[in-house]
N, C-alpha and C. Protein backbone atom coordinates (compact mmCIF):
# COMPACT_ATOMS: atom_id res chain seq x y z
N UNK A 1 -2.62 4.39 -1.08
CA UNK A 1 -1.40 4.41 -0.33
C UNK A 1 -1.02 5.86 -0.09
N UNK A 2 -0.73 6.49 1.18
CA UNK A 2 -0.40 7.76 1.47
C UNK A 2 0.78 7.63 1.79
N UNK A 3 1.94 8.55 1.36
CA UNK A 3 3.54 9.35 1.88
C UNK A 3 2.83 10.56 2.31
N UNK A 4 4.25 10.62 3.45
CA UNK A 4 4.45 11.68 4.17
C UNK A 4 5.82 12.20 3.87
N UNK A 5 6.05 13.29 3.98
CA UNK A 5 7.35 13.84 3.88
C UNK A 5 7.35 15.23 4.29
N UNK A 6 8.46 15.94 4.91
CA UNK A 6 9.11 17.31 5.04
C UNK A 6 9.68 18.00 4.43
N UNK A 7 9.52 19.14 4.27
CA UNK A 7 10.63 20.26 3.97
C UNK A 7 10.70 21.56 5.13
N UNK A 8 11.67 22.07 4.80
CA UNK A 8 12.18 23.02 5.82
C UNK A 8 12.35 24.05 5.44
N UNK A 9 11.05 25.10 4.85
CA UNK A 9 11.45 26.46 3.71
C UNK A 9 11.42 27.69 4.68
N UNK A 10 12.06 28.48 4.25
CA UNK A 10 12.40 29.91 4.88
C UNK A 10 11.36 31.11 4.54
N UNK A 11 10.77 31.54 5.74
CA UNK A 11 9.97 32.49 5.38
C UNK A 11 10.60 34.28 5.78
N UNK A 12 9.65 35.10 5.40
CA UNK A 12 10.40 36.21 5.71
C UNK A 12 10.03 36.79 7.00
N UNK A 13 9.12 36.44 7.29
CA UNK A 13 8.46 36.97 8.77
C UNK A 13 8.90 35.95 10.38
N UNK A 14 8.30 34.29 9.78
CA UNK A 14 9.27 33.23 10.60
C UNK A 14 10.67 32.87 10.86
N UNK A 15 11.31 32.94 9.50
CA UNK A 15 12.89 32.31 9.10
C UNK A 15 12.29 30.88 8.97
N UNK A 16 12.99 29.78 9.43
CA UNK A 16 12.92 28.39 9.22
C UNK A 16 11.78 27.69 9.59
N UNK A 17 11.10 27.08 9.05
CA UNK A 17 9.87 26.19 9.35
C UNK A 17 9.45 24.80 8.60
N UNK A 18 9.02 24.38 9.60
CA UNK A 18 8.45 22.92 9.23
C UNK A 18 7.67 22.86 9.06
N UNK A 19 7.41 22.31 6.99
CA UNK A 19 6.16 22.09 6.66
C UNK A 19 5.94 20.25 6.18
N UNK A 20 4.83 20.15 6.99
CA UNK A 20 4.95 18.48 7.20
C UNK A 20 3.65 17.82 5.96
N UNK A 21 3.66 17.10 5.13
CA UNK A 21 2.82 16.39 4.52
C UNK A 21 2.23 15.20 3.93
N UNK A 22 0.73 15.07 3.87
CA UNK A 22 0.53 14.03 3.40
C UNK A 22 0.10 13.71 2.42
N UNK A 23 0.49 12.99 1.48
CA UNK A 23 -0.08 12.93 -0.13
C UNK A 23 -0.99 11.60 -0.35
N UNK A 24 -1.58 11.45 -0.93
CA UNK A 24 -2.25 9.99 -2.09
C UNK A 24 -1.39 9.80 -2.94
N UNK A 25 -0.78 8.76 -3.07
CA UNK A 25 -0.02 8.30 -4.23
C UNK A 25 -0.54 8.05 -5.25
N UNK A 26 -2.01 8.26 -5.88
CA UNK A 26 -2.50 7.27 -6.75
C UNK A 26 -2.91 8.51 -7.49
N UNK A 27 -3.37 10.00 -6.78
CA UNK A 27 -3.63 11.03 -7.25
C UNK A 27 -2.77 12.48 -6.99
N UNK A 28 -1.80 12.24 -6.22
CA UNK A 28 -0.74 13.33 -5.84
C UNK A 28 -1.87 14.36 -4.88
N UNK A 29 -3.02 13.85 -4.56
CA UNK A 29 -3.58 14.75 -3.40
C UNK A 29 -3.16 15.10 -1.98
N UNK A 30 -3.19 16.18 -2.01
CA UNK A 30 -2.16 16.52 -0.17
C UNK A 30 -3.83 16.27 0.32
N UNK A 31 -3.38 15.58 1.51
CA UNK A 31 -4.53 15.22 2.08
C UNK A 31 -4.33 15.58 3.61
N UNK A 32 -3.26 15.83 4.20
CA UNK A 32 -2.67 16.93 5.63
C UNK A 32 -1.79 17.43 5.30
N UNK A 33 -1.74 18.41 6.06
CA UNK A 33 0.19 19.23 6.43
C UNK A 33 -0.28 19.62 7.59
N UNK A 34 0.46 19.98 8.01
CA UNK A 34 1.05 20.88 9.25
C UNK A 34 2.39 21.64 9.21
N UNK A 35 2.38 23.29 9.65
CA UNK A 35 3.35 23.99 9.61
C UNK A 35 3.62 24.14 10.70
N UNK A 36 5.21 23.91 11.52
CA UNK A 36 5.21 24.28 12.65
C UNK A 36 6.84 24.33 12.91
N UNK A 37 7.56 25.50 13.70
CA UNK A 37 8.78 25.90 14.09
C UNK A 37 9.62 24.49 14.41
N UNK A 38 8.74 23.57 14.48
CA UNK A 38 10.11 22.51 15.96
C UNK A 38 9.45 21.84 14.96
N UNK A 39 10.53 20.58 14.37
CA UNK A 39 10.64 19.50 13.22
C UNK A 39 9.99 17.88 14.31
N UNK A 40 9.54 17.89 14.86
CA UNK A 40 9.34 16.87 15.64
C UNK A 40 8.28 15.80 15.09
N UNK A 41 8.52 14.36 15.40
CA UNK A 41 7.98 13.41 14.99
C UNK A 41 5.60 13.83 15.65
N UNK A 42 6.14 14.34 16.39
CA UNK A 42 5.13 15.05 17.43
C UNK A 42 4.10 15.66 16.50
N UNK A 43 4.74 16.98 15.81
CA UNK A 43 4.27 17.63 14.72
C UNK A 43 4.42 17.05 13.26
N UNK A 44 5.17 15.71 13.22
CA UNK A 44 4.48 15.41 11.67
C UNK A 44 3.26 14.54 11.83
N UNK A 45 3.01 13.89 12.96
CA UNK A 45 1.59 13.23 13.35
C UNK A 45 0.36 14.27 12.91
N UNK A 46 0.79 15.67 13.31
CA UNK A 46 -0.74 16.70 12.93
C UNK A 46 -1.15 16.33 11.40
N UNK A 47 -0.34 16.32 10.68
CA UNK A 47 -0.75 16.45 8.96
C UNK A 47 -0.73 14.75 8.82
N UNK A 48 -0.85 13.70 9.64
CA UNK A 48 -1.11 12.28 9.32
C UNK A 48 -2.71 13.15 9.68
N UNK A 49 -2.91 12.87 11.05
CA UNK A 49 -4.28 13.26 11.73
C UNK A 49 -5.39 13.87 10.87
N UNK A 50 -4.94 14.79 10.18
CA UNK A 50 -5.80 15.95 9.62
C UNK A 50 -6.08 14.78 8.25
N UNK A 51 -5.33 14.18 7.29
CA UNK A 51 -5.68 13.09 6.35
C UNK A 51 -6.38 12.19 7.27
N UNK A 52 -6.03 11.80 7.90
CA UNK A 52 -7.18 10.76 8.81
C UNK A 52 -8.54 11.27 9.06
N UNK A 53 -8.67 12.27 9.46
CA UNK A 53 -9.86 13.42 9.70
C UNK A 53 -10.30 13.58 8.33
N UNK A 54 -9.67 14.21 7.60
CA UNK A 54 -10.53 14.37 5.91
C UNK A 54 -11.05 13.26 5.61
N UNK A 55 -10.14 12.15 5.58
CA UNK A 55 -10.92 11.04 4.68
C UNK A 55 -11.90 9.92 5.65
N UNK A 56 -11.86 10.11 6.81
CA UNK A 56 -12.66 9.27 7.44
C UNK A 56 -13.77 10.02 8.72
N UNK A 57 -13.65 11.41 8.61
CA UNK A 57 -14.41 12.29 9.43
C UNK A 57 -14.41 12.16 11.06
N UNK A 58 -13.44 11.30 11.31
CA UNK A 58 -12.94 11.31 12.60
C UNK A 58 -11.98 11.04 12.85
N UNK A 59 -11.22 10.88 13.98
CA UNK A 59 -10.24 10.55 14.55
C UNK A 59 -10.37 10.19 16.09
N UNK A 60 -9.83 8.68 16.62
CA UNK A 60 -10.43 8.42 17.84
C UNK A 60 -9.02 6.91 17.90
N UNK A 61 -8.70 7.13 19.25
CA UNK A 61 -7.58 6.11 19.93
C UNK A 61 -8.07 4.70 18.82
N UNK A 62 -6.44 4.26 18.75
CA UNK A 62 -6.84 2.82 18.00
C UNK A 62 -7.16 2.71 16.60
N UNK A 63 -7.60 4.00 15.85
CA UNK A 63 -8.14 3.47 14.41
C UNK A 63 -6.83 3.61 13.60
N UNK A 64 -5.54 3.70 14.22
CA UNK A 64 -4.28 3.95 13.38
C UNK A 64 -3.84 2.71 13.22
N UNK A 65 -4.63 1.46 14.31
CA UNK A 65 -3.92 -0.10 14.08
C UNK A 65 -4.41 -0.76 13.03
N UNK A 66 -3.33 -1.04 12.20
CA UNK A 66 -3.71 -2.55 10.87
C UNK A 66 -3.14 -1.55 9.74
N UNK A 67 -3.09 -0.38 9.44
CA UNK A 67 -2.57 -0.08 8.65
C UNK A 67 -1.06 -0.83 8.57
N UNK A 68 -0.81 -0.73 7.36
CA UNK A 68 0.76 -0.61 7.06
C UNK A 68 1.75 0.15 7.12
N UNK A 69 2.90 0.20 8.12
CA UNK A 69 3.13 1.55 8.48
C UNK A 69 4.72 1.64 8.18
N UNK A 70 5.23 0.42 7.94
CA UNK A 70 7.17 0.71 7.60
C UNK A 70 7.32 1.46 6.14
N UNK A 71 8.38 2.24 6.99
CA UNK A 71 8.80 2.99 5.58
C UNK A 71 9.79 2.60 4.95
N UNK A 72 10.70 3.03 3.92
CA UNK A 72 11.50 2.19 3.15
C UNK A 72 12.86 1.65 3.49
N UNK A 73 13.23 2.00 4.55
CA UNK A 73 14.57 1.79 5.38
C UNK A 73 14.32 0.48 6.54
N UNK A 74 12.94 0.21 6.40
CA UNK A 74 12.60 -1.17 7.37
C UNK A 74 11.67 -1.87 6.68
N UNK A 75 11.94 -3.10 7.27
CA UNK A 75 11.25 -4.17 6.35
C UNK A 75 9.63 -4.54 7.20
N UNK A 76 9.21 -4.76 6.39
CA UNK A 76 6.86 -4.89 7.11
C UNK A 76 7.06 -5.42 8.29
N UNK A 77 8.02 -6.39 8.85
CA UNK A 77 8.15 -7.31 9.59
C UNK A 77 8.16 -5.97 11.07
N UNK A 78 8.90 -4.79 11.03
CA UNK A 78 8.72 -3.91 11.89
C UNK A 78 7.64 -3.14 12.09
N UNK A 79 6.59 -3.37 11.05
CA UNK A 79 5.49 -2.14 10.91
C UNK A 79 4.65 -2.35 12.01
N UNK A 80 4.09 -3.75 12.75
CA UNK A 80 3.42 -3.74 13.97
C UNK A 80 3.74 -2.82 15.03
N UNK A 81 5.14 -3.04 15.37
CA UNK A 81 5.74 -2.30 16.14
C UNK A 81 5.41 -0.68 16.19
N UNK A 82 5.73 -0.34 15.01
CA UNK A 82 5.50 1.24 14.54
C UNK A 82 4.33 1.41 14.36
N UNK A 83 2.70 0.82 14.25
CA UNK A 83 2.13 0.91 14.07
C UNK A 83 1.30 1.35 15.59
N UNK A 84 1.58 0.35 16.68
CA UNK A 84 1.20 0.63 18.03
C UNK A 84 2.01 2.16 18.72
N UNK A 85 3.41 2.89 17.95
CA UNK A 85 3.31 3.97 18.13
C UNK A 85 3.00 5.19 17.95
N UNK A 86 1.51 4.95 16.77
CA UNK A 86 1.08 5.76 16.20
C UNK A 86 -0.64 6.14 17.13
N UNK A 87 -0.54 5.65 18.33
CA UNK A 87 -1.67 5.59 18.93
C UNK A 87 -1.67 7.40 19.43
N UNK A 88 -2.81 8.00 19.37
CA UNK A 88 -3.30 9.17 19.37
C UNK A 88 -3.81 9.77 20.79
């Protein structure tokens, strides 16, 4: 099972930035991030992608469907939905 989550740390050269990630729950392994100025749903997809890329050596339209994709504020019954907007 992989989480994703943000933080927003201050650098001295940037100021504010978005660092986006993805972990293994079973081993606390970051398995993507992505750092990037603009907090966008856009740019937390890069650090899904890049875990998709590590652990399956590609990435190609469609292999994001069947996962399980609601997070804890919606119930599975929405995850189809969210799942077809994870198309690449």
């Amino acid at each position: 099972m992989w989480a994703t989550d943000a933080a927003e740390p201050a650098t001295v050269r940037d100021g504010k930035v978005w660092l986006f990630g993805v972990a293994e729950h079973w081993n606390a392994e970051l398995l993507g991030w992505h750092v990037s100025k603009r907090g966008t749903r856009f740019e937390a997809l890069q650090a899904v992608g890049m875990a998709v890329r590590q652990q399956f050596g590609h990435l190609f339209a469609g292999m994001a469907r069947g996962p399980n994709t609601h997070g804890p504020a919606q119930p599975p019954a929405i995850a189809p939905k969210r799942a077809n907007s994870l198309l690449f």
